[in-house]
Protein backbone atom coordinates (compact mmCIF):
# COMPACT_ATOMS: atom_id res chain seq x y z
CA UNK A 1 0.00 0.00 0.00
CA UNK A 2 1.42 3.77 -0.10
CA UNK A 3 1.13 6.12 2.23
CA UNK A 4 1.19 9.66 3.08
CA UNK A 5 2.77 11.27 5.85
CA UNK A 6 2.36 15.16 7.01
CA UNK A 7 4.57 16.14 9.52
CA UNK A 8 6.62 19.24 10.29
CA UNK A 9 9.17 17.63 12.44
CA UNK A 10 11.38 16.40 10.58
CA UNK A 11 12.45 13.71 13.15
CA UNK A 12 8.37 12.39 13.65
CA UNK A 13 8.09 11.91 9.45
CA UNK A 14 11.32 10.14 9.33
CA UNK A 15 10.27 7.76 11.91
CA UNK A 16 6.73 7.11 10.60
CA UNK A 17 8.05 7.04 7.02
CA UNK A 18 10.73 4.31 8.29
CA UNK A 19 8.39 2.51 10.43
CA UNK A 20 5.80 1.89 7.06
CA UNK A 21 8.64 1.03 4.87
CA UNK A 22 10.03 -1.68 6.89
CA UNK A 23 6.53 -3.07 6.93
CA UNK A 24 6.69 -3.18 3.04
CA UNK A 25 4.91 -0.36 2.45
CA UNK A 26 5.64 2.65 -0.21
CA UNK A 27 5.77 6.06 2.02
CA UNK A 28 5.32 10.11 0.43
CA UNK A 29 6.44 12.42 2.86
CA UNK A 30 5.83 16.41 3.10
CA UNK A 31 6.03 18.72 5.73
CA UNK A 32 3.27 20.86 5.02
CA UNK A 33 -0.31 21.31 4.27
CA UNK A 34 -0.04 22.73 1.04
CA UNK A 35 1.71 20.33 -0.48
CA UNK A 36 0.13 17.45 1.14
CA UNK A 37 -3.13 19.09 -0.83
CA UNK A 38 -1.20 18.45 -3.71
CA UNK A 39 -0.32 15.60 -3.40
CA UNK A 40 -3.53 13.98 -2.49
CA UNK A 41 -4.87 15.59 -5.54
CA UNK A 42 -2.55 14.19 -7.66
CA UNK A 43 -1.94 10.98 -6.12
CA UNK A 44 -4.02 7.90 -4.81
CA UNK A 45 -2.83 6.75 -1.12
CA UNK A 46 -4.16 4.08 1.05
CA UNK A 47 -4.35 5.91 3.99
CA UNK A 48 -2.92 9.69 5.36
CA UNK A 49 -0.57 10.15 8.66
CA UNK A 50 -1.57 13.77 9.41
CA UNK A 51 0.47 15.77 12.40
CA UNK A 52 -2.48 17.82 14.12
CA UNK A 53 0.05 20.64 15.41
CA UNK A 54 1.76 22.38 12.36
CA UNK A 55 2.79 25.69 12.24
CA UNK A 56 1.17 27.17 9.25
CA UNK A 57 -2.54 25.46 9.26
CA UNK A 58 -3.32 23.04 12.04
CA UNK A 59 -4.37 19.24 11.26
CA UNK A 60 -7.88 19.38 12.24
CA UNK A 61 -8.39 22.86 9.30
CA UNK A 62 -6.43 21.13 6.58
CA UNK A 63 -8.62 17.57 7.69
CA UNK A 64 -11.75 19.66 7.14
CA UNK A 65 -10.19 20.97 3.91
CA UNK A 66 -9.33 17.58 2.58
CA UNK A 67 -13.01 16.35 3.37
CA UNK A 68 -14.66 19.51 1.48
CA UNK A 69 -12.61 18.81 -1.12
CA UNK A 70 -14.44 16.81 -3.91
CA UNK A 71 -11.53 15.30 -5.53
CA UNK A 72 -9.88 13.82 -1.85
CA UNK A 73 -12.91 13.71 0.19
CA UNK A 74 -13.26 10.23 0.88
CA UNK A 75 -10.68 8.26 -1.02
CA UNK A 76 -8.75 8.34 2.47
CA UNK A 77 -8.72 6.93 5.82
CA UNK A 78 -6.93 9.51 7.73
CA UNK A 79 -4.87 9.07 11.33
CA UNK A 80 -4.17 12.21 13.17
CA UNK A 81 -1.10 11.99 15.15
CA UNK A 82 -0.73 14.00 17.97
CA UNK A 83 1.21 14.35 21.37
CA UNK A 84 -2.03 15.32 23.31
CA UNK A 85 -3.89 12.55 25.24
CA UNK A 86 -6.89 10.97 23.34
CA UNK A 87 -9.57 13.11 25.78
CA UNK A 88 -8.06 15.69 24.00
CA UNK A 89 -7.75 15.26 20.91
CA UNK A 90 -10.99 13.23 20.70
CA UNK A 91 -13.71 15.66 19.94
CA UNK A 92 -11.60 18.13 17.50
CA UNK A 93 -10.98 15.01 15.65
CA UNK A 94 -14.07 13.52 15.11
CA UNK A 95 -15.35 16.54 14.00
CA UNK A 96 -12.80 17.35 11.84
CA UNK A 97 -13.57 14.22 9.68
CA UNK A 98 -10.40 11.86 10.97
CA UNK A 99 -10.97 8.32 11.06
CA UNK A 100 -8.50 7.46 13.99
CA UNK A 101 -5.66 8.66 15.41
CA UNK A 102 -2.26 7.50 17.20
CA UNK A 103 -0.86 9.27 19.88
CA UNK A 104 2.86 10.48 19.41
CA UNK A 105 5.58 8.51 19.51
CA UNK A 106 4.54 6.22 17.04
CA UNK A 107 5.61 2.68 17.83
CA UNK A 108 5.82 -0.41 15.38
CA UNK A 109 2.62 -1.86 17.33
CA UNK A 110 0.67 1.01 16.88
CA UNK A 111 1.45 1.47 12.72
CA UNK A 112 0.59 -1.88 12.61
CA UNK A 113 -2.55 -1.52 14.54
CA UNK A 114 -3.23 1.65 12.68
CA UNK A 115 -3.21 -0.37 9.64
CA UNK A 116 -5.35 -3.25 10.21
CA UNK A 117 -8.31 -0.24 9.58
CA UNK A 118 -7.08 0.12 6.41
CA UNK A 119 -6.77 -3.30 4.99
């Protein structure tokens, strides 16, 4: 499967980009929100690895962008990844349009985890 993976730390994408490779997977990687928009326009992905706290648009207004977009509305299961607790994150989420999310740092169990939605 190939994945996409929005992150602005460059240390968080490198690990969740590594962690899906050595699973077998193909990995796109961008820091930002505008070109993660342009890539999902351009470009079918299995699933989308979105960092909630970026410094130019936060995850949950780019999420609601992505969903009011015709062209990538639903052709995506999206994770939100995040460093808050689930309590917190929970509400902005769901509204937002996210269909999970994993709570930062990203482990091999919970990519795996995080993938049996997808399959």
């Amino acid at each position: 499967m190939k994945f996409l993976v929005v992150d602005d730390s460059s240390v968080d994408r490198h690990l969740l980009t590594s962690l899906l490779e050595g699973l077998g997977h193909q990995v796109d990687a961008c820091s930002d929100s505008k070109e993660a928009m342009q890539m999902l326009t351009d470009r079918d992905y299995a699933s989308v690895f979105l960092d909630i706290v970026m410094p130019e648009q936060d995850g949950y207004k780019f999420l609601r962008e992505v969903r009011s977009n015709q062209k990538t509305a639903k052709q995506h299961v999206i994770f939100c990844s995040t460093k808050k607790t689930p309590l917190e994150i929970d509400y902005g989420m769901k509204r937002a349009g996210a269909d999970d999310y994993l709570i930062k740092p990203v482990t091999r169990e919970t990519v795996e985890q995080a993938l049996q939605k997808v399959r």
